[in-house]
Protein backbone atom coordinates (compact mmCIF):
# COMPACT_ATOMS: atom_id res chain seq x y z
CA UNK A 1 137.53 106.69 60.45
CA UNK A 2 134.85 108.22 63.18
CA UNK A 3 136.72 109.14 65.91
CA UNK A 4 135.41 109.44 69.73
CA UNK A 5 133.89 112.31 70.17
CA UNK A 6 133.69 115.28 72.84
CA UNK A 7 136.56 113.46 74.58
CA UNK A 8 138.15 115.31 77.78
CA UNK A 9 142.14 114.40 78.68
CA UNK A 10 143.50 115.24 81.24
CA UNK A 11 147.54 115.41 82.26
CA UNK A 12 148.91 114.95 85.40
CA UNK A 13 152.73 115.15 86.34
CA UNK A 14 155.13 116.53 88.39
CA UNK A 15 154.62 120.10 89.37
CA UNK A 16 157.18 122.88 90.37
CA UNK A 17 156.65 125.67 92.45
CA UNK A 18 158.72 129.20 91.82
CA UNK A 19 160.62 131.10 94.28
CA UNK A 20 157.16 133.13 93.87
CA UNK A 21 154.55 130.32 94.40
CA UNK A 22 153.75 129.60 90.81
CA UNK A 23 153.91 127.08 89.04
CA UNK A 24 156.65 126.11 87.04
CA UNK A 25 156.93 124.95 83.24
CA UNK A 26 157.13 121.42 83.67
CA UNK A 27 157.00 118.27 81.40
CA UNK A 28 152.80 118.21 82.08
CA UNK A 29 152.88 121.78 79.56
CA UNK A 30 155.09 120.16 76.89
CA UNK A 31 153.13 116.83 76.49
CA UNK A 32 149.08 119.03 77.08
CA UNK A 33 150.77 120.79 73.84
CA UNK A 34 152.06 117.43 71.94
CA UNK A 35 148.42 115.98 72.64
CA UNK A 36 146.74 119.33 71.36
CA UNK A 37 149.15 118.84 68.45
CA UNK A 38 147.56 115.77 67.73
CA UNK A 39 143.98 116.74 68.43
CA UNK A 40 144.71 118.94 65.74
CA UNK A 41 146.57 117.12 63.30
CA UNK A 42 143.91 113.99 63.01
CA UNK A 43 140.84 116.43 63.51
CA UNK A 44 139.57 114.99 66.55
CA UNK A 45 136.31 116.29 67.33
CA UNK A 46 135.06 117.86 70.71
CA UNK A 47 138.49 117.10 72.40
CA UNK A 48 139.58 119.40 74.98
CA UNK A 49 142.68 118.88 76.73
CA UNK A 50 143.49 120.30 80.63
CA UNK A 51 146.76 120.28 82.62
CA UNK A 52 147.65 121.35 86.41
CA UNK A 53 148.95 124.20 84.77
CA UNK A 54 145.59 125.77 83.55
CA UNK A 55 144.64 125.56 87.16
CA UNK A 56 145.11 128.62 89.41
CA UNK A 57 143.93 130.05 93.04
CA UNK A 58 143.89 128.01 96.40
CA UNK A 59 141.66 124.99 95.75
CA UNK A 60 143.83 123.36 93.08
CA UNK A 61 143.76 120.14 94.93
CA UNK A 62 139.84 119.96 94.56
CA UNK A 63 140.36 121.00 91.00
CA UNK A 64 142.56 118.34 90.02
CA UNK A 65 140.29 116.12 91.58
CA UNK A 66 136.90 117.33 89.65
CA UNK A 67 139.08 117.31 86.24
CA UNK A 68 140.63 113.45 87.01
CA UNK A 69 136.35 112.83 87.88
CA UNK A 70 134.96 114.40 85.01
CA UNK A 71 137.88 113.20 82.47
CA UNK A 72 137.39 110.42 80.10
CA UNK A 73 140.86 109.80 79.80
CA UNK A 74 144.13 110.37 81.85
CA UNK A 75 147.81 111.12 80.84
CA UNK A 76 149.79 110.55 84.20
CA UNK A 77 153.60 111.36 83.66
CA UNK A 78 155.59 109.37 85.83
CA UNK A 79 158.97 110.40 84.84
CA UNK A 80 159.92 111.88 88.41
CA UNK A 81 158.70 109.57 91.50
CA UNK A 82 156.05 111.95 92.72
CA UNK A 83 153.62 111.06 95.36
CA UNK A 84 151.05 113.25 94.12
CA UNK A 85 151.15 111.76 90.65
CA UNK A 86 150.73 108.38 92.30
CA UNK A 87 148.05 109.66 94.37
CA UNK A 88 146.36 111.18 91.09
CA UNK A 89 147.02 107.76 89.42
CA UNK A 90 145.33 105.65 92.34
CA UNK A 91 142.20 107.73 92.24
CA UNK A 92 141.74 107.49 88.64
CA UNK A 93 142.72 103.74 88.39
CA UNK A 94 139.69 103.36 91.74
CA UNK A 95 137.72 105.45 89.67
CA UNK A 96 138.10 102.99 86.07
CA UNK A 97 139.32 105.44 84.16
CA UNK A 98 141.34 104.89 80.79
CA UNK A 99 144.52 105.87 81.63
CA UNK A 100 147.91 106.54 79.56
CA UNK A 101 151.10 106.65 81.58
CA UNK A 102 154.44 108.02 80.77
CA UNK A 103 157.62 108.16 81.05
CA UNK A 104 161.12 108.11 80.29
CA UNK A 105 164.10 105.41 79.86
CA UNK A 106 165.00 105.57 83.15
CA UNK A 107 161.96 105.76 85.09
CA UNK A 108 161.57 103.39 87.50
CA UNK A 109 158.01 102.41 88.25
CA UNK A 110 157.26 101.64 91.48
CA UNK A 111 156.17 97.89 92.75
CA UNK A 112 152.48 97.94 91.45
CA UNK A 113 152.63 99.58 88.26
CA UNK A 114 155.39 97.41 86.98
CA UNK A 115 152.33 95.19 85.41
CA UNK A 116 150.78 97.99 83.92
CA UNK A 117 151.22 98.89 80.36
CA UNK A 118 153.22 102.53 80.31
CA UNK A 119 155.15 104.33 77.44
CA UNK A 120 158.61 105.91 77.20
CA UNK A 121 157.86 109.95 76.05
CA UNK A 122 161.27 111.39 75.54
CA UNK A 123 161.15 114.63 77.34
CA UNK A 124 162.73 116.89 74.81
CA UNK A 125 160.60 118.90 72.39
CA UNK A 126 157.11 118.99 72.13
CA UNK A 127 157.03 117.07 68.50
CA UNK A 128 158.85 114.39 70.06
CA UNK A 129 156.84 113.46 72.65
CA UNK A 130 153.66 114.02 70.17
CA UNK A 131 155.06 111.88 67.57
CA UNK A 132 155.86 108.61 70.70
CA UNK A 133 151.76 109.46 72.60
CA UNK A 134 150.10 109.09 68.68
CA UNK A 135 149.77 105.09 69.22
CA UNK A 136 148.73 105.43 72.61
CA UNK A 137 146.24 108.56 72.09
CA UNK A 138 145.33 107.26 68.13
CA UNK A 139 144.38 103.59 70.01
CA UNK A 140 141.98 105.23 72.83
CA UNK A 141 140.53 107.95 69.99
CA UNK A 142 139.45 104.50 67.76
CA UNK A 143 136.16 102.98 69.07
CA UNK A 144 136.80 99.61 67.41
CA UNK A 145 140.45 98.76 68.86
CA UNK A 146 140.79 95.92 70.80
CA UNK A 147 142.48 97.49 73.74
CA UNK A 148 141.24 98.57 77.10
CA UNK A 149 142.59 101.55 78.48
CA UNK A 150 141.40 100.88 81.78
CA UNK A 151 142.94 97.78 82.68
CA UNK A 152 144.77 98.72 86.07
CA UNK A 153 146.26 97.43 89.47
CA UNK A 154 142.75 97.83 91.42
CA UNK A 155 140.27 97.74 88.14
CA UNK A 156 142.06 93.73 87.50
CA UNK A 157 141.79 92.71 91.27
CA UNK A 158 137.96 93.95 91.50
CA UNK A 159 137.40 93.18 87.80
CA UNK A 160 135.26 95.93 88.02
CA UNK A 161 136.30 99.87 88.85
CA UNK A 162 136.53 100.15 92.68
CA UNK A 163 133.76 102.59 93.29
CA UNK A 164 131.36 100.63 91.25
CA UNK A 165 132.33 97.53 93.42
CA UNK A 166 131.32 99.64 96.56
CA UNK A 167 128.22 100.76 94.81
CA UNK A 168 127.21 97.31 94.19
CA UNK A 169 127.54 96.47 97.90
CA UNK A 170 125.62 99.84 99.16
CA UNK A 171 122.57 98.90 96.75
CA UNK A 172 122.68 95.03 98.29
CA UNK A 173 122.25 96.83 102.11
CA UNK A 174 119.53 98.76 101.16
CA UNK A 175 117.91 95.88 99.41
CA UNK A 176 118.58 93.62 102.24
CA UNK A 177 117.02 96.14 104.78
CA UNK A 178 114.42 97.37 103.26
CA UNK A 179 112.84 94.22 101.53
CA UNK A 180 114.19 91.01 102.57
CA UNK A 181 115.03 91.43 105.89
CA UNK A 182 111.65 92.66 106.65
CA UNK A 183 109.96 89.52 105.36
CA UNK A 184 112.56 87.18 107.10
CA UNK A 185 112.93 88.48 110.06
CA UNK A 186 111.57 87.09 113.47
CA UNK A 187 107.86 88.39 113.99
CA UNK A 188 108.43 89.94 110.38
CA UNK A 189 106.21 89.92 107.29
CA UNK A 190 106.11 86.50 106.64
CA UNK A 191 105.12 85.47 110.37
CA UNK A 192 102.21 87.87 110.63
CA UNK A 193 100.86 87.69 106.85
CA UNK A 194 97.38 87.31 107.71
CA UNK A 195 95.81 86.58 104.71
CA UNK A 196 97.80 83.88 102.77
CA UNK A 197 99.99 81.71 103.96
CA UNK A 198 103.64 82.39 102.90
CA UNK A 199 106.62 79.93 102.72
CA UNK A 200 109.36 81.96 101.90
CA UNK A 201 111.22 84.03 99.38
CA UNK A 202 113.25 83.28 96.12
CA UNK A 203 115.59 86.35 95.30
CA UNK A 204 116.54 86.27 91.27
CA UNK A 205 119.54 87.74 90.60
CA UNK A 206 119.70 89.06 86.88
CA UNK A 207 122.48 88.03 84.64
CA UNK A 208 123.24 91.77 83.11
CA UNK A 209 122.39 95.48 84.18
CA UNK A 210 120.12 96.19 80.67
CA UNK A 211 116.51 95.48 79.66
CA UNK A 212 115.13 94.84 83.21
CA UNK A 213 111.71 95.04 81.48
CA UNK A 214 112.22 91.86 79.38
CA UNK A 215 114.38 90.35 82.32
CA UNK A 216 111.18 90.79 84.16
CA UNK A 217 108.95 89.21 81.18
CA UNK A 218 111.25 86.26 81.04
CA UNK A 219 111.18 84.94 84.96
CA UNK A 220 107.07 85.56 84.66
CA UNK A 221 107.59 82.75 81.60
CA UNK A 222 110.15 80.72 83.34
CA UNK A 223 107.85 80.35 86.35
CA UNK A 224 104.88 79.56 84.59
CA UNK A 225 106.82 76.71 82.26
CA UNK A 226 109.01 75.43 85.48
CA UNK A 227 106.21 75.20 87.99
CA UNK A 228 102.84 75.81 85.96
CA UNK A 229 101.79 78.80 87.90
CA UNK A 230 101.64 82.52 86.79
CA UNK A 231 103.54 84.93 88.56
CA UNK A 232 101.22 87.20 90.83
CA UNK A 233 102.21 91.06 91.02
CA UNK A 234 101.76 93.44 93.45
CA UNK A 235 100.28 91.11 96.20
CA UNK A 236 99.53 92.91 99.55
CA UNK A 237 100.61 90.67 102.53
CA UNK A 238 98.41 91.97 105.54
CA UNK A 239 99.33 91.97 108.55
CA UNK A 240 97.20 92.65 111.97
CA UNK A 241 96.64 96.24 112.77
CA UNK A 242 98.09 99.03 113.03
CA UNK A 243 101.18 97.26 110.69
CA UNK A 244 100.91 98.00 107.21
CA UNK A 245 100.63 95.67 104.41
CA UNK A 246 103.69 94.73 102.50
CA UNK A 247 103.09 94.71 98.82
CA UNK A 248 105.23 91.58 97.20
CA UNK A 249 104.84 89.32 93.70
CA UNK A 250 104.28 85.26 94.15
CA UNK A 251 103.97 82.03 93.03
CA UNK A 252 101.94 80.33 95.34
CA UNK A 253 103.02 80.27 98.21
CA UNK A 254 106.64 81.81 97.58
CA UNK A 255 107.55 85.38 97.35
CA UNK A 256 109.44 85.72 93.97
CA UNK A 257 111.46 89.12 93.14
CA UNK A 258 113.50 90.12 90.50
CA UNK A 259 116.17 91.91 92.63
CA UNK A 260 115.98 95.52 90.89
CA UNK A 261 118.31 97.46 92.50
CA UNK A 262 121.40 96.15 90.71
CA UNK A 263 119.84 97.91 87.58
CA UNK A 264 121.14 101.19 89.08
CA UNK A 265 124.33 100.05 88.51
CA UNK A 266 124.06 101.03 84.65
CA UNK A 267 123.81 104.44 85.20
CA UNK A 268 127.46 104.42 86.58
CA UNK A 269 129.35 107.02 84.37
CA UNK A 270 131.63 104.34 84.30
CA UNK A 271 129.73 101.56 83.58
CA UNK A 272 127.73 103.85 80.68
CA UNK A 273 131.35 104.31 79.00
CA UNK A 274 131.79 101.01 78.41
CA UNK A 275 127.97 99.52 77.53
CA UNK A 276 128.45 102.41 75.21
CA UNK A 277 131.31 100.65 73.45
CA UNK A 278 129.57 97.27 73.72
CA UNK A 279 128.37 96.44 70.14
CA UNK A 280 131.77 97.85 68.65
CA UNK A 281 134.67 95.67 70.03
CA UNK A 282 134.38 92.18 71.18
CA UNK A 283 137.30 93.04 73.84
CA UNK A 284 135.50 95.34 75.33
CA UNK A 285 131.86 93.09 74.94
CA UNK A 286 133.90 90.45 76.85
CA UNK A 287 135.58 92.77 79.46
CA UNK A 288 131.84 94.46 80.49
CA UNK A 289 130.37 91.07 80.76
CA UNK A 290 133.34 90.26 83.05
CA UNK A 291 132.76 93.51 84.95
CA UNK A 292 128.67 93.26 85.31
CA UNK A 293 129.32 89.72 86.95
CA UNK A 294 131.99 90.71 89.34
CA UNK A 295 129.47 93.80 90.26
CA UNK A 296 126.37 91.15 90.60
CA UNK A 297 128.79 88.81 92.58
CA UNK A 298 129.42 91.91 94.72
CA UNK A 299 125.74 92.07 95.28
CA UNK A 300 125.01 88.76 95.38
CA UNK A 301 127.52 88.00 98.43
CA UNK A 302 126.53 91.11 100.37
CA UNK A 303 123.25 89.94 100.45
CA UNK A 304 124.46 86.59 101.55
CA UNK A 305 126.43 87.85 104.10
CA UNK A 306 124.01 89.84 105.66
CA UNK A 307 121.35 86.88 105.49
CA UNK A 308 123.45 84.63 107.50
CA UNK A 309 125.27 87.25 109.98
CA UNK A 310 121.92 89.01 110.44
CA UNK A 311 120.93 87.09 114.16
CA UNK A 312 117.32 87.60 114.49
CA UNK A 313 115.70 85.96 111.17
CA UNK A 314 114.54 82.91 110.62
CA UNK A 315 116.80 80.31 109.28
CA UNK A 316 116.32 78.64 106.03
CA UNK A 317 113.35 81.15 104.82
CA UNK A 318 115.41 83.08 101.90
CA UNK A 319 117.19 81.54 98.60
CA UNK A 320 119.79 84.25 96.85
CA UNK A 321 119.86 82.55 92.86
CA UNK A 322 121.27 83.91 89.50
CA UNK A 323 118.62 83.71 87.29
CA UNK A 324 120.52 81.17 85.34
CA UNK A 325 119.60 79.01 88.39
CA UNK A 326 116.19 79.94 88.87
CA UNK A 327 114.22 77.12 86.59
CA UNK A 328 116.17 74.30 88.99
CA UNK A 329 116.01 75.80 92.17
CA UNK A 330 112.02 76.38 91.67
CA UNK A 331 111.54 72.99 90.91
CA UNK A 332 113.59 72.13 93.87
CA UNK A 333 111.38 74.15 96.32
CA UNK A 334 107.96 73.01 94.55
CA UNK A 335 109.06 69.87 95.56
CA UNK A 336 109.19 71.01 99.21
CA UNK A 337 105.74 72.17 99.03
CA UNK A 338 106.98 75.89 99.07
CA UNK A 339 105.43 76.68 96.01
């Protein structure tokens, strides 16, 4: 079996204070040992494994925030009700993370975890609790099982982790505002292009986050077979003096792009964990596609809602596709003479 390798856990719980402001032993200790235990015992490689406990001085809020960040998996111990375990919980669940949570018999979850797969951890001895995390901890250390780890509250109603989600919609602004509302605006590029005439612009949304290269080859193909035209890059629109040119690519009389930003998208630590499992698990194949098209929705309606809440453009100049659209929607706007 090849295990995951150079894997960092880290536990969160309930923490005590002592009558002299440290911290007490509490169940976080007992289970940080139990998962060591098992590190051990199945010769995981590269794991290291981090409690609130092995955190001292007067920023351990920060701390416990970097560790939850830089983790690749969390243990959350839910076995007292403990805001900041909830709080700890929330921000790795908004950040994607795989998470394990525990507990005991009678914990009682609160409202939104109730959905959310958790395991009973006796908290007696520290062989105990190793010998009821080995499924959970054995599962996540396997490359090939079909389980996702980070299936939470927030991760299932975005069906993508929540700061990728905002991510998406940041890049779609600064594509809006820096390309297409500056062709489509009133008295923008495409009403002073001097030098060709312009009709308007066809955005092409890709499909996935990889291989923008090919993506790139294949609209330059799909153009040329849909509409018998090539593809011209790196036009310069001119426009009268002292305004700069605007560099764009076209068919005809269209401005065609490839919307690149969303490629940024892959370099999401997040996002890198899982196209890293890709080719290994058809659960987790199916649950990045899911994710990649709820991040390129994301885009996709930003942009949309900027292009029709954004008051001084012109009206009907800019089409928003999926490139699985693109071959029909050409031939639609050839046959409006925009091409």
């Amino acid at each position: 079996m090849v295990y995951r390798q150079d894997i960092k856990v880290f536990i969160v719980g309930p923490m005590a204070r002592t009558e002299k402001g440290g911290v007490a032993t509490s169940s976080t200790e007992r289970i940080e040992k139990a998962v060591e235990s098992l590190v051990t015992k199945h010769r995981l490689p590269g794991w290291t494994i981090n409690a609130p406990e092995d955190l001292r001085g007067s920023e351990i809020r920060g701390d416990v925030f970097a560790r939850i960040d830089a983790a690749d998996l969390v243990i959350a111990d839910v076995s007292r009700r403990s805001p900041n375990v909830y709080y700890e919980l929330a921000y790795a669940h908004a950040l994607g993370l795989p998470t394990i949570i525990v507990g005991t018999k009678s914990t009682r979850l609160p409202f939104y975890f109730k959905q959310t797969r958790w395991y009973v951890v006796p908290a007696d001895d520290v062989e105990t609790i190793a010998r009821a995390l080995e499924e959970p901890l054995m599962t996540f250390a396997n490359p090939q099982a079909d389980v996702v780890l980070s299936a939470n509250p927030l991760s299932d109603f975005y069906q993508a982790p929540l700061v990728d989600v905002s991510a998406a919609a940041g890049l779609a602004i600064g594509y809006y505002r820096n390309f297409i509302y500056q062709l489509i605006r009133n008295d923008g590029v495409i009403s002073k292009a001097v030098n060709r005439p312009v009709s308007g612009v066809l955005i092409v949304v890709p499909e996935e986050l990889l291989n923008q290269r090919p993506a790139r080859g294949e609209l330059d193909r799909l153009v040329q077979d849909t509409v018998g035209r090539p593809v011209e890059r790196d036009i310069v629109l001119e426009r009268p003096k002292p305004e700069r040119g605007f560099t764009v690519n076209m068919v005809g009389k269209l401005v065609i792009d490839l919307a690149s930003a969303p490629y940024s998208l892959q370099h999401s630590p997040r996002v890198k964990r899982f196209f890293t499992a890709r080719l290994i698990s058809e659960v987790r194949d199916a649950h990045v596609v899911t994710m990649v098209g709820r991040l390129l929705d994301t885009f996709i309606g930003v942009l949309e809602d900027h292009r029709r809440t954004t008051p001084e453009t012109a009206p009907g100049l800019c089409r928003i596709v999926r490139f699985s659209q693109a071959a029909n929607v050409l031939q639609e706007l050839a046959a409006k003479d925009w091409i």
